[in-house]
N, C-alpha and C. Protein backbone atom coordinates (compact mmCIF):
# COMPACT_ATOMS: atom_id res chain seq x y z
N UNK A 1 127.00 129.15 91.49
CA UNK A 1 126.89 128.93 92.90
C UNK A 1 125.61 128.17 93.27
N UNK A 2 124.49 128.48 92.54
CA UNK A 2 123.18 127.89 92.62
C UNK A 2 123.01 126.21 92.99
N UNK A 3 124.10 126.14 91.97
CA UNK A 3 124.35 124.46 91.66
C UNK A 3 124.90 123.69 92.58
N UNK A 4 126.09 124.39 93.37
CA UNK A 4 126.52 123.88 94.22
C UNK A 4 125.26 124.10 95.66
N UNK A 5 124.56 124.91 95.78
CA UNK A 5 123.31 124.70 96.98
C UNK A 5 122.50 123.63 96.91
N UNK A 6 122.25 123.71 95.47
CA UNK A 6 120.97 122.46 95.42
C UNK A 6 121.93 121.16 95.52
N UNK A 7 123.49 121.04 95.22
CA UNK A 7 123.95 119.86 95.47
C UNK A 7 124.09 119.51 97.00
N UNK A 8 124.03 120.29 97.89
CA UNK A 8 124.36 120.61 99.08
C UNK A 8 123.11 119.76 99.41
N UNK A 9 121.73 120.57 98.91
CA UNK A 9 120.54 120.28 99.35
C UNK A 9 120.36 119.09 99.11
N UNK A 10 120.44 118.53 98.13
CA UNK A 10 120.10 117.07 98.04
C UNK A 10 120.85 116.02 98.66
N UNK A 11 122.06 116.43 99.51
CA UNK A 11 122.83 115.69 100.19
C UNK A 11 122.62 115.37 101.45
N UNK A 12 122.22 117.09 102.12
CA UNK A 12 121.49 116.36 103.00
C UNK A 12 120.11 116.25 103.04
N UNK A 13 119.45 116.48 101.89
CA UNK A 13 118.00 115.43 101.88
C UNK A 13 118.11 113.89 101.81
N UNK A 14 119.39 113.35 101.11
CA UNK A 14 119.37 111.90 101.15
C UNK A 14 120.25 111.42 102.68
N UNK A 15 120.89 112.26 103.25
CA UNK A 15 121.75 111.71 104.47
C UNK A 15 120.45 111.66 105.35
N UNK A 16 119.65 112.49 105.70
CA UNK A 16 118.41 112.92 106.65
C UNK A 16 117.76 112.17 106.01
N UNK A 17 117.29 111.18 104.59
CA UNK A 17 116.76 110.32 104.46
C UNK A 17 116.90 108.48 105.13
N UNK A 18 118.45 108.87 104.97
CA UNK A 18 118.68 107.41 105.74
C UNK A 18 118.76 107.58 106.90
N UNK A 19 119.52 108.42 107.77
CA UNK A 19 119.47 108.70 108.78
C UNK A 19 117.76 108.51 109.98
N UNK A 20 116.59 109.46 109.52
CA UNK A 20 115.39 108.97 109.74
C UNK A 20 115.31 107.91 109.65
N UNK A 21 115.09 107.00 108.68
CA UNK A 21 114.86 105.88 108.08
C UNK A 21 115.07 104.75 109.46
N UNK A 22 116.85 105.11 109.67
CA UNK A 22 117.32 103.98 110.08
C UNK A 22 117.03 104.39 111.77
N UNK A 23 117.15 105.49 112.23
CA UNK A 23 117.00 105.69 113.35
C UNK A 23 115.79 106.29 114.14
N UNK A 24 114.59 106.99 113.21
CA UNK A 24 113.21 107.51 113.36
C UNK A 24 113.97 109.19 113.98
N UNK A 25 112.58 110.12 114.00
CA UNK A 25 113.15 111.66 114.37
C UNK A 25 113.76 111.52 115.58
N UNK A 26 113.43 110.57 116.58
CA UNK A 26 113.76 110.81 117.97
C UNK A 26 115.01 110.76 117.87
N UNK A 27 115.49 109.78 117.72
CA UNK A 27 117.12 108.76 117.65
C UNK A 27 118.15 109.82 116.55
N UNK A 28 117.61 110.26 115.81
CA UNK A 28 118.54 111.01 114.50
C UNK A 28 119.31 112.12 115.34
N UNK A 29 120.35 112.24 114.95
CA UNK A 29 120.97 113.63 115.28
C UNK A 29 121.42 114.22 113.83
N UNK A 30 121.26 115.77 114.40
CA UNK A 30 121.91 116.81 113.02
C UNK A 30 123.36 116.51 112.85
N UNK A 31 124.35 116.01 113.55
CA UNK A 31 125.67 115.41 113.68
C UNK A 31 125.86 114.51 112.54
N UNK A 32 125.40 113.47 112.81
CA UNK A 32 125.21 112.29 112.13
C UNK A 32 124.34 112.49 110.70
N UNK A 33 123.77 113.14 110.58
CA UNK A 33 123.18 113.19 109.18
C UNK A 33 124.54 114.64 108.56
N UNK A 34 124.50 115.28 109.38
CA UNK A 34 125.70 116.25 108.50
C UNK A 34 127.24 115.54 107.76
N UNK A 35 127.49 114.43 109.10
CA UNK A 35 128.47 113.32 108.35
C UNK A 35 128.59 112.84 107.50
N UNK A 36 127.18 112.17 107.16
CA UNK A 36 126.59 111.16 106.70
C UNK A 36 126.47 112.29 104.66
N UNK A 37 126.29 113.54 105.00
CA UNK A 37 126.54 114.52 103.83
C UNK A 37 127.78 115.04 103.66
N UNK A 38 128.84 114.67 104.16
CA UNK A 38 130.19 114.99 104.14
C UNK A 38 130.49 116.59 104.17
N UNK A 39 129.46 117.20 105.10
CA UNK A 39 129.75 118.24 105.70
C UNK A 39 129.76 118.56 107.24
N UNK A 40 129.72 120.36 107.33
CA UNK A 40 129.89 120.35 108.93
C UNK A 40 128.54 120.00 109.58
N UNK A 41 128.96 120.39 110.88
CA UNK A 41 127.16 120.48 111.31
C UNK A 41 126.80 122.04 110.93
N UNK A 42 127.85 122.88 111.18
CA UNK A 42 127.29 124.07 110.86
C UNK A 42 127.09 124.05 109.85
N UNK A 43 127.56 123.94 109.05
CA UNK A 43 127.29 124.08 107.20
C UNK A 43 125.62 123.33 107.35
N UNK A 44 125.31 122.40 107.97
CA UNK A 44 123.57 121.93 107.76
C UNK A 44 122.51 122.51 108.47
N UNK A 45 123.13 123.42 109.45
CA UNK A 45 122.52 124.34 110.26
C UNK A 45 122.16 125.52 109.48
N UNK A 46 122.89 126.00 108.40
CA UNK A 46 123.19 127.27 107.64
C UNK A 46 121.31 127.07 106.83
N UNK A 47 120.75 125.59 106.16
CA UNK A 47 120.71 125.37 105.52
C UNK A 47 118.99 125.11 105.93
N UNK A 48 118.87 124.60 107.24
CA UNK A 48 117.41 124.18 108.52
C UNK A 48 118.08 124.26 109.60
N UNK A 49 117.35 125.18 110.09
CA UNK A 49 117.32 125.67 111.73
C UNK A 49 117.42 124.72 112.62
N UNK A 50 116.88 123.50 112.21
CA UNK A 50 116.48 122.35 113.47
C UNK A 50 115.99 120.68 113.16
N UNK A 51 116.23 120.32 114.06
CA UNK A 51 116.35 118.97 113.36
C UNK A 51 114.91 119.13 112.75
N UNK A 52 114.07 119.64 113.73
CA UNK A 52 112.67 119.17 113.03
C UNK A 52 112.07 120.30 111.84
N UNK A 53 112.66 120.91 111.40
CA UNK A 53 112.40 121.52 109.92
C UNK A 53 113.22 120.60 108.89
N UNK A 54 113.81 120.12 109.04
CA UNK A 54 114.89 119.35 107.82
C UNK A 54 113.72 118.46 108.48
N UNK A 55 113.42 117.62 108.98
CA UNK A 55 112.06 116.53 109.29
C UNK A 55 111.45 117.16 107.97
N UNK A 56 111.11 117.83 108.37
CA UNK A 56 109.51 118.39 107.49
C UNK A 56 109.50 119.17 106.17
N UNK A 57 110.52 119.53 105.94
CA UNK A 57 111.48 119.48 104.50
C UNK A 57 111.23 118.01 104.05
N UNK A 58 112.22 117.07 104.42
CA UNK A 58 111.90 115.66 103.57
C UNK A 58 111.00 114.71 103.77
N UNK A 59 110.00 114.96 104.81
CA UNK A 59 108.65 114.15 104.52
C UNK A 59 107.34 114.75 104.16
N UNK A 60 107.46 115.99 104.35
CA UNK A 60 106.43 116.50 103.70
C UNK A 60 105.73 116.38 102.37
N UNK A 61 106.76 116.53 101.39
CA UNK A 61 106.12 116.05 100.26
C UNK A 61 104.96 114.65 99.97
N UNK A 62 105.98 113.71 100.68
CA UNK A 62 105.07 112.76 100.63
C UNK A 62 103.63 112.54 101.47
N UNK A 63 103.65 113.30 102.59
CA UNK A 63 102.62 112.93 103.69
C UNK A 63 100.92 113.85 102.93
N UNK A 64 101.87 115.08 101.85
CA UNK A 64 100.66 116.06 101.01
C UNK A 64 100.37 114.93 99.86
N UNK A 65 101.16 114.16 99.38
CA UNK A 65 100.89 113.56 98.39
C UNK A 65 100.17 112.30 98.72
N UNK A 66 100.12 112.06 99.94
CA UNK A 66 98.89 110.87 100.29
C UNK A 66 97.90 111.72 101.12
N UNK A 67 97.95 113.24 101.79
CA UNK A 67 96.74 113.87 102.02
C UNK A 67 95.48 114.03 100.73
N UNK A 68 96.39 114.35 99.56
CA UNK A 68 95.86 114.83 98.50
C UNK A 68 95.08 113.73 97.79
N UNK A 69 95.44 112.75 98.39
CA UNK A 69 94.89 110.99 97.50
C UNK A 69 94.19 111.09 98.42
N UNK A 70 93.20 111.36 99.69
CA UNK A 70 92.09 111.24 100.67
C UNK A 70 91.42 112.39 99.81
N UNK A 71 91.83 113.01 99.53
CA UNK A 71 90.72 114.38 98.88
C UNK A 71 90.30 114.28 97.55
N UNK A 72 90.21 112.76 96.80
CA UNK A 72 89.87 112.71 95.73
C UNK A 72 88.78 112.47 96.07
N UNK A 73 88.06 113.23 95.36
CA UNK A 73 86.37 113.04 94.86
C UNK A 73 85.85 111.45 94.58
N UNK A 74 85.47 111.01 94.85
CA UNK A 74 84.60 109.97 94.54
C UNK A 74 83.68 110.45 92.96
N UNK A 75 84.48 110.13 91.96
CA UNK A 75 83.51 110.22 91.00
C UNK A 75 81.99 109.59 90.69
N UNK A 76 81.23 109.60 90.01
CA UNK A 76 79.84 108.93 89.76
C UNK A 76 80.33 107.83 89.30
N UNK A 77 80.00 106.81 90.59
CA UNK A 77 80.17 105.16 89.58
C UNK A 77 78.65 104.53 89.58
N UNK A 78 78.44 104.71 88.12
CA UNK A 78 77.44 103.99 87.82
C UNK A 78 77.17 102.83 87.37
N UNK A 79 78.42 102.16 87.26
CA UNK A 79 78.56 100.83 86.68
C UNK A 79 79.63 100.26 87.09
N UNK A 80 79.55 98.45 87.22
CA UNK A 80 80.74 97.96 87.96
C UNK A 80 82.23 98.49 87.06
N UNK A 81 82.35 99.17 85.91
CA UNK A 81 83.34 99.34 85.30
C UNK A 81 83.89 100.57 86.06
N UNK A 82 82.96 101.64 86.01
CA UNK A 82 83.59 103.13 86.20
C UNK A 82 84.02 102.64 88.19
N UNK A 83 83.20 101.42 88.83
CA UNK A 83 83.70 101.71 89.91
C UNK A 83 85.10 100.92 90.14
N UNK A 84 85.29 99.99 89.28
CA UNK A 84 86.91 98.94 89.24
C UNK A 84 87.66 99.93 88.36
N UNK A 85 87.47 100.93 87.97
CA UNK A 85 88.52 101.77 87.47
C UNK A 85 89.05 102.96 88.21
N UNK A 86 87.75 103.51 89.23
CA UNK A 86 88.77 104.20 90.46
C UNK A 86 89.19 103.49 91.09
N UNK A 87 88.79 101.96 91.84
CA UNK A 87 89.47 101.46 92.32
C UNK A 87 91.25 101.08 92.32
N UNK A 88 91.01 101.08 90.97
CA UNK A 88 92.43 100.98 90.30
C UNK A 88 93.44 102.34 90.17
N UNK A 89 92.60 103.20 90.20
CA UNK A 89 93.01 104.62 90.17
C UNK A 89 93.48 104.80 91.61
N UNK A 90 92.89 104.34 92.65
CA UNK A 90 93.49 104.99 93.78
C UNK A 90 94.73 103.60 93.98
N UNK A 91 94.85 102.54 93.92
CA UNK A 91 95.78 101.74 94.03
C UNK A 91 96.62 102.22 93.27
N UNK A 92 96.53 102.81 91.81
CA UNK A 92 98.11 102.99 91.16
C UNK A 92 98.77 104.63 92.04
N UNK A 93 97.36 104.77 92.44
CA UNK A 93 98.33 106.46 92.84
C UNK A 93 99.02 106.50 94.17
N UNK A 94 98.90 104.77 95.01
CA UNK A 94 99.42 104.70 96.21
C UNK A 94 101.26 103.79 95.77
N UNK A 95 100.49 103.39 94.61
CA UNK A 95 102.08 103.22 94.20
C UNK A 95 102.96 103.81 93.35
N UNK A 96 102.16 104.90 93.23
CA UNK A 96 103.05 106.01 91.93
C UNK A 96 103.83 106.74 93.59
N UNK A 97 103.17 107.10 94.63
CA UNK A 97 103.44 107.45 96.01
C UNK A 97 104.50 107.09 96.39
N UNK A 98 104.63 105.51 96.24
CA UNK A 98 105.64 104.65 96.65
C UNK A 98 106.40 104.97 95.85
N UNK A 99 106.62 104.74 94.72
CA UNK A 99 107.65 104.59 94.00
C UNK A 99 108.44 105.99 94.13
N UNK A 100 107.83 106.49 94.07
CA UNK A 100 108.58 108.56 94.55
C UNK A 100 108.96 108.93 96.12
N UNK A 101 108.89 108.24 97.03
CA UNK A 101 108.49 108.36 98.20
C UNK A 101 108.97 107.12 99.31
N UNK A 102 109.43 106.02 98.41
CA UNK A 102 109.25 104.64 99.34
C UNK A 102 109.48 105.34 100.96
N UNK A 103 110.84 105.77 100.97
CA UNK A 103 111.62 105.71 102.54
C UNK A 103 110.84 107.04 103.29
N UNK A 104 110.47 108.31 102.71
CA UNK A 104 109.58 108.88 103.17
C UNK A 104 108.38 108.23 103.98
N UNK A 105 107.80 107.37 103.24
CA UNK A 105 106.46 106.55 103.68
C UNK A 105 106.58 105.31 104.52
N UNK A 106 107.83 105.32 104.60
CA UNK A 106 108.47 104.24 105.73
C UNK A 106 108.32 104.72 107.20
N UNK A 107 109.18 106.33 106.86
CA UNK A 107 109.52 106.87 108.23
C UNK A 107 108.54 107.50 108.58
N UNK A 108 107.03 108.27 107.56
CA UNK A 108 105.73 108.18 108.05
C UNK A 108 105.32 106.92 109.13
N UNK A 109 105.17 106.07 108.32
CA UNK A 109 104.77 104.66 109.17
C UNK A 109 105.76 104.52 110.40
N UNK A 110 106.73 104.36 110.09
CA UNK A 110 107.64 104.65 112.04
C UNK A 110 108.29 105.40 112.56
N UNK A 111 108.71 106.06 111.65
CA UNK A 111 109.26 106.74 112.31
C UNK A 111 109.44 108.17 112.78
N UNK A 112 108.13 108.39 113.31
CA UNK A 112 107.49 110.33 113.46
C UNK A 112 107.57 111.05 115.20
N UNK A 113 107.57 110.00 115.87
CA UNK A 113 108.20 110.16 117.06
C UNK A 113 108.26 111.52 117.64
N UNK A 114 107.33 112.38 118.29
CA UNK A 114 107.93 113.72 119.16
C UNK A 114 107.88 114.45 117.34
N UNK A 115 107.02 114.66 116.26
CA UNK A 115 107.37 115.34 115.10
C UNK A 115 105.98 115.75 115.06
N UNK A 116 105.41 116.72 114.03
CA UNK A 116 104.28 117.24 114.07
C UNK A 116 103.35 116.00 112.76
N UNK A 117 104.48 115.44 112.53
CA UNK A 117 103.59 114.07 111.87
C UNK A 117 103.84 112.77 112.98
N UNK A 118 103.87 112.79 114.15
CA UNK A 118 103.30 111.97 114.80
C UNK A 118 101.99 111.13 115.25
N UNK A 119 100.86 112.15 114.82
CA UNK A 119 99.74 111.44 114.30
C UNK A 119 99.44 111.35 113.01
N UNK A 120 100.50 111.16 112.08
CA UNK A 120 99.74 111.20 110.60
C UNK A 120 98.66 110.08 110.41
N UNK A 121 99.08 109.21 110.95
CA UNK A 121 98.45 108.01 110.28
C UNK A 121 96.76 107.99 110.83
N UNK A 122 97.17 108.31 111.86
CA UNK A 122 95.89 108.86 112.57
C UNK A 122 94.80 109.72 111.52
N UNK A 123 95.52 110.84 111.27
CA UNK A 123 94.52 112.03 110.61
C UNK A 123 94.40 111.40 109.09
N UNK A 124 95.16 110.55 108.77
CA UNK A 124 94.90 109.59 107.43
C UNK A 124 93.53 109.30 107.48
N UNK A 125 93.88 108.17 108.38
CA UNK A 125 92.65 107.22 108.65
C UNK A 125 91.40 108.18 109.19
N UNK A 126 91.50 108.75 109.57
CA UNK A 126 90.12 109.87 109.69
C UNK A 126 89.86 110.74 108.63
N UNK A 127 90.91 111.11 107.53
CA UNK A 127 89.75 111.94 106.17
C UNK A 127 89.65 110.98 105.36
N UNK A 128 90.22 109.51 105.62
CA UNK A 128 89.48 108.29 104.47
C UNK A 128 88.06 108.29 105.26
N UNK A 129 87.87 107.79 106.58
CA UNK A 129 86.76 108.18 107.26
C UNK A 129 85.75 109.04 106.75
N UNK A 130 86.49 110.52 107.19
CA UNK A 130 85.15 111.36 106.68
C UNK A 130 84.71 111.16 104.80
N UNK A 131 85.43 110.69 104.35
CA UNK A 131 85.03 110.31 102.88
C UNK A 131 84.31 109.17 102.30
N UNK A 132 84.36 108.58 103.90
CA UNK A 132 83.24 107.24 103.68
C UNK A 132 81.66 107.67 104.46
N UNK A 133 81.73 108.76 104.99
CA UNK A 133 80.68 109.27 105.98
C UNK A 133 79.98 109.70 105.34
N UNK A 134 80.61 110.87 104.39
CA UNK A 134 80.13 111.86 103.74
C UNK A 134 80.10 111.71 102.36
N UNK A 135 80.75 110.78 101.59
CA UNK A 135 80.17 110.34 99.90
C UNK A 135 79.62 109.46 99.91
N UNK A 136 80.51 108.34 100.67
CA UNK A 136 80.36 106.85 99.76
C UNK A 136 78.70 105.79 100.85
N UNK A 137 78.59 107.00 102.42
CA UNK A 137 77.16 105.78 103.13
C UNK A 137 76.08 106.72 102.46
N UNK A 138 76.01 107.91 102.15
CA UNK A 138 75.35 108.82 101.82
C UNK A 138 74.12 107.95 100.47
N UNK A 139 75.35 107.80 99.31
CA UNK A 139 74.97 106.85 98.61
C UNK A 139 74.77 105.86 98.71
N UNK A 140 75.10 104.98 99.58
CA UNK A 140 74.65 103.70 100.30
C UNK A 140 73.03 103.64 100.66
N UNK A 141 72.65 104.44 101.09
CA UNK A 141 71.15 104.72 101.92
C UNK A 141 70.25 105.46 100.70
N UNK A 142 70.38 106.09 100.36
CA UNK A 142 69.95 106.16 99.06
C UNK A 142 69.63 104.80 98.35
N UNK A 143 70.22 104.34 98.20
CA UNK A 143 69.83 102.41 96.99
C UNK A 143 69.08 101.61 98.31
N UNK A 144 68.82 102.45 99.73
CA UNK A 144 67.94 101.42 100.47
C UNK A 144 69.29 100.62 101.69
N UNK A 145 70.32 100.79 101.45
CA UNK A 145 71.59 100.26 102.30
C UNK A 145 71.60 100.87 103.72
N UNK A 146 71.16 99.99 104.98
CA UNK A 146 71.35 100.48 105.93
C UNK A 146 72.48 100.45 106.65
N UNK A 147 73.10 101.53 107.38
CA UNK A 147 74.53 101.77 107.81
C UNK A 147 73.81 101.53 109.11
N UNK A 148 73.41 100.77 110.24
CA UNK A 148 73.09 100.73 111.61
C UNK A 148 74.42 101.58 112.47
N UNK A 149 75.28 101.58 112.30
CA UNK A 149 76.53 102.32 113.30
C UNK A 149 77.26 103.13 112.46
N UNK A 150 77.31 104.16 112.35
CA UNK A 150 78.23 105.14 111.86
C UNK A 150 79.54 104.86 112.20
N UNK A 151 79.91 104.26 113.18
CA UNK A 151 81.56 104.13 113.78
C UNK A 151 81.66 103.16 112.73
N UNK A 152 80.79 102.46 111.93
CA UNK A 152 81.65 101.13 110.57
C UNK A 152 82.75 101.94 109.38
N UNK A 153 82.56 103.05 109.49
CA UNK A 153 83.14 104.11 108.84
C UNK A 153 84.87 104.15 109.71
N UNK A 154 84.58 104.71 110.71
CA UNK A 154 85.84 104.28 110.93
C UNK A 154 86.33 103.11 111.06
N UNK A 155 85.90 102.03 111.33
CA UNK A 155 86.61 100.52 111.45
C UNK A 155 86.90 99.89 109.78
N UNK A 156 86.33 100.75 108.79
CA UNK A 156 86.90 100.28 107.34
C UNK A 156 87.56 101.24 107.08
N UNK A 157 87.60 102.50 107.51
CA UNK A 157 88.89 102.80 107.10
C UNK A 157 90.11 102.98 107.95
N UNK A 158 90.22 102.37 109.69
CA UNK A 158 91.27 101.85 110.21
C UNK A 158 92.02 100.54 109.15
N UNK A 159 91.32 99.94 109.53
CA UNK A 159 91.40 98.27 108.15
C UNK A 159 92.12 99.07 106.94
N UNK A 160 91.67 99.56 106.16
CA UNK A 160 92.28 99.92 104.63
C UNK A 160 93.06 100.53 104.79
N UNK A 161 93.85 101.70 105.66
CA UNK A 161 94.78 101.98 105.98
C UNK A 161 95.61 101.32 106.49
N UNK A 162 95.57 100.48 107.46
CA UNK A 162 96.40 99.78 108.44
C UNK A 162 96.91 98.39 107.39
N UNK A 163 95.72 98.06 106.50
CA UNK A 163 96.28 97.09 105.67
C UNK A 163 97.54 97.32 104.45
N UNK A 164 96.78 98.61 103.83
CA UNK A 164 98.23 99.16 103.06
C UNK A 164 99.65 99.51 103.50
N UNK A 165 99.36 99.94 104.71
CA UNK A 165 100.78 99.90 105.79
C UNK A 165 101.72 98.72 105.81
N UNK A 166 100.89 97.57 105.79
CA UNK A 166 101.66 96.24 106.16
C UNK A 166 102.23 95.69 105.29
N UNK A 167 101.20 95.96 103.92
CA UNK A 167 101.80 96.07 102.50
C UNK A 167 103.02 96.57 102.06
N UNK A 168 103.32 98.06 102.25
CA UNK A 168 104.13 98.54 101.99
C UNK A 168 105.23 98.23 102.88
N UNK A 169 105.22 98.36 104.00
CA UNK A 169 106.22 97.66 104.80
C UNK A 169 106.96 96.24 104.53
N UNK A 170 106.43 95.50 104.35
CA UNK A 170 105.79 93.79 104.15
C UNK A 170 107.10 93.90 102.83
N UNK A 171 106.65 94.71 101.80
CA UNK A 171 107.36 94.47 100.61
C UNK A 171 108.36 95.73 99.77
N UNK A 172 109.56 95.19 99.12
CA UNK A 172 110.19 96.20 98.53
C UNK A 172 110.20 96.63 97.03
N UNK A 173 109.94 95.14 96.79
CA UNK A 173 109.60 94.92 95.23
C UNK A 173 108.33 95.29 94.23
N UNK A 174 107.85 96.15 93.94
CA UNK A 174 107.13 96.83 93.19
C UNK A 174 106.03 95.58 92.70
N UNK A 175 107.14 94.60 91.97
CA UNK A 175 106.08 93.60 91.18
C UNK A 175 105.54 93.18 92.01
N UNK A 176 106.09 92.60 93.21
CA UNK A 176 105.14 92.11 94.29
C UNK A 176 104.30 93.17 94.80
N UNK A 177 104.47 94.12 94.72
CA UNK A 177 103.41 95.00 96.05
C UNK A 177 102.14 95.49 95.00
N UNK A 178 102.31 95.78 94.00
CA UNK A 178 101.57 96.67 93.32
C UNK A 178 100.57 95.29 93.29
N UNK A 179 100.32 94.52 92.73
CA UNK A 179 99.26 93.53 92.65
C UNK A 179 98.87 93.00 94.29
N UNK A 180 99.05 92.90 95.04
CA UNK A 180 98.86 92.93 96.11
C UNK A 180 98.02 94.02 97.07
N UNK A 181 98.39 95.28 96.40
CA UNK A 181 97.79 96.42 96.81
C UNK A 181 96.59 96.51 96.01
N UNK A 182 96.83 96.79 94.41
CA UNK A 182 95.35 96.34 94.02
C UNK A 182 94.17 95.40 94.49
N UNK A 183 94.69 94.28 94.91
CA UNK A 183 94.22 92.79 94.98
C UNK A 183 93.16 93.76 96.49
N UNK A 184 94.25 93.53 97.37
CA UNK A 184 93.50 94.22 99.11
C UNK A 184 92.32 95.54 98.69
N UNK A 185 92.83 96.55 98.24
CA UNK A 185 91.43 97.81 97.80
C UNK A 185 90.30 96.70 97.47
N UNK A 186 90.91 96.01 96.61
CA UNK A 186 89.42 95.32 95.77
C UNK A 186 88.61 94.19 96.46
N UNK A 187 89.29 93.63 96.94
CA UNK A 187 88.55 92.77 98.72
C UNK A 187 88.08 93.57 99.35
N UNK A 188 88.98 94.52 100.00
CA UNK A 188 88.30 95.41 101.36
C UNK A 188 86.93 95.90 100.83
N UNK A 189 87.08 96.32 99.47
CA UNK A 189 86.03 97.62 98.88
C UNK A 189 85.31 96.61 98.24
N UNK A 190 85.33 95.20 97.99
CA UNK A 190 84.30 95.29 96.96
C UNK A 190 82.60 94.69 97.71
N UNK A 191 82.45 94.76 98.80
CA UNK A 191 81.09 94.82 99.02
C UNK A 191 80.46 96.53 98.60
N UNK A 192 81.14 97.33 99.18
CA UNK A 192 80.80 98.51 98.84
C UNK A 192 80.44 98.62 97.55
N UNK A 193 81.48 98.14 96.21
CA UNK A 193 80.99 98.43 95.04
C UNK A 193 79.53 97.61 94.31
N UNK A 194 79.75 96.44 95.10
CA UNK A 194 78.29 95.61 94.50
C UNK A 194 76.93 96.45 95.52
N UNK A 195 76.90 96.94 96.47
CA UNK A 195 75.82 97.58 96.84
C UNK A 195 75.23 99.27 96.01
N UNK A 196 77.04 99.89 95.94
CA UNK A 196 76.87 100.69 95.19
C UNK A 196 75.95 101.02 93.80
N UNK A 197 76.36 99.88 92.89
CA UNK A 197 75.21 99.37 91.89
C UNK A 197 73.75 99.51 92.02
């Protein structure tokens, strides 16, 4: 019986995947995604209470799995190597993201509407923020680097967020995005890493 739930479940995790996708939380109905799983509505009711728990059932994963990429530590870069290798580290883990996640991280980006991830992108761009406040000017001023405005913290990491957005949006194809995404971290960031030094 087990087998047949989780088949259930993944049916309508992928119907409530396109469904979001194509229509954002506002526009979706539990109707139409229950169709769309070739069941009832009650049978998807049995299963999430409400449209907006089946929301947060299938984007959640992804929205923890790019919270959890803001909460990486800034390791000790002491050399231009160790710092082009997190660099690279956080670019492959935005496309290891993608690649597990694409349409999740779509309907992050548009489609959250009236959902309790309606400001995600928002609270994104503010713990890349506090991680530029609190590791990366810290060490800046230290080597003698003056930060004159603390708000530059948020305007580079509006920019580096808002740029990977356009990226991912922009493209579907892996070969194209992944060098592209590397390429942007390493522009946006690399004054930071030559001062870092």
């Amino acid at each position: 019986m087990q087998v047949l739930k989780d088949d259930v479940r993944n049916a309508i995790h992928q119907s409530a995947l396109v469904e979001f996708q194509e229509k954002g939380f506002k526009n979706a109905s539990m109707r139409s995604i229950a169709e769309r799983g070739g069941m009832t509505v009650g049978n998807l009711y049995r299963y999430f209470n409400s449209k907006e728990d089946l929301f947060y059932a299938v984007i959640s994963p992804a929205y923890h799995k790019i919270i959890d990429l803001t909460q990486e530590q800034f390791i000790k870069m002491e050399n231009a190597k160790a710092v082009q290798n997190f660099f690279e580290y956080i670019a492959d883990r935005i496309m290891t993201i993608n690649r597990e996640h694409r349409r999740e991280l779509l309907i992050l980006i548009d489609g959250c509407e009236e959902t309790r991830f309606e400001h995600a992108i928002e609270e994104i761009i503010l713990l890349v923020e506090n991680k530029f406040r609190n590791q990366v000017f810290p060490r800046l001023k230290e080597k003698g680097v003056q930060i004159p405005d603390e708000f530059f913290a948020c305007v580079l990491s509006a920019s580096l967020v808002e740029g990977i957005k356009v990226i991912l949006k922009h493209y579907e194809d892996e070969a194209k995005m992944k060098p592209l995404v590397h390429q942007f971290i390493h522009y946006h960031l690399r004054d930071l890493k030559n001062r870092l030094l």
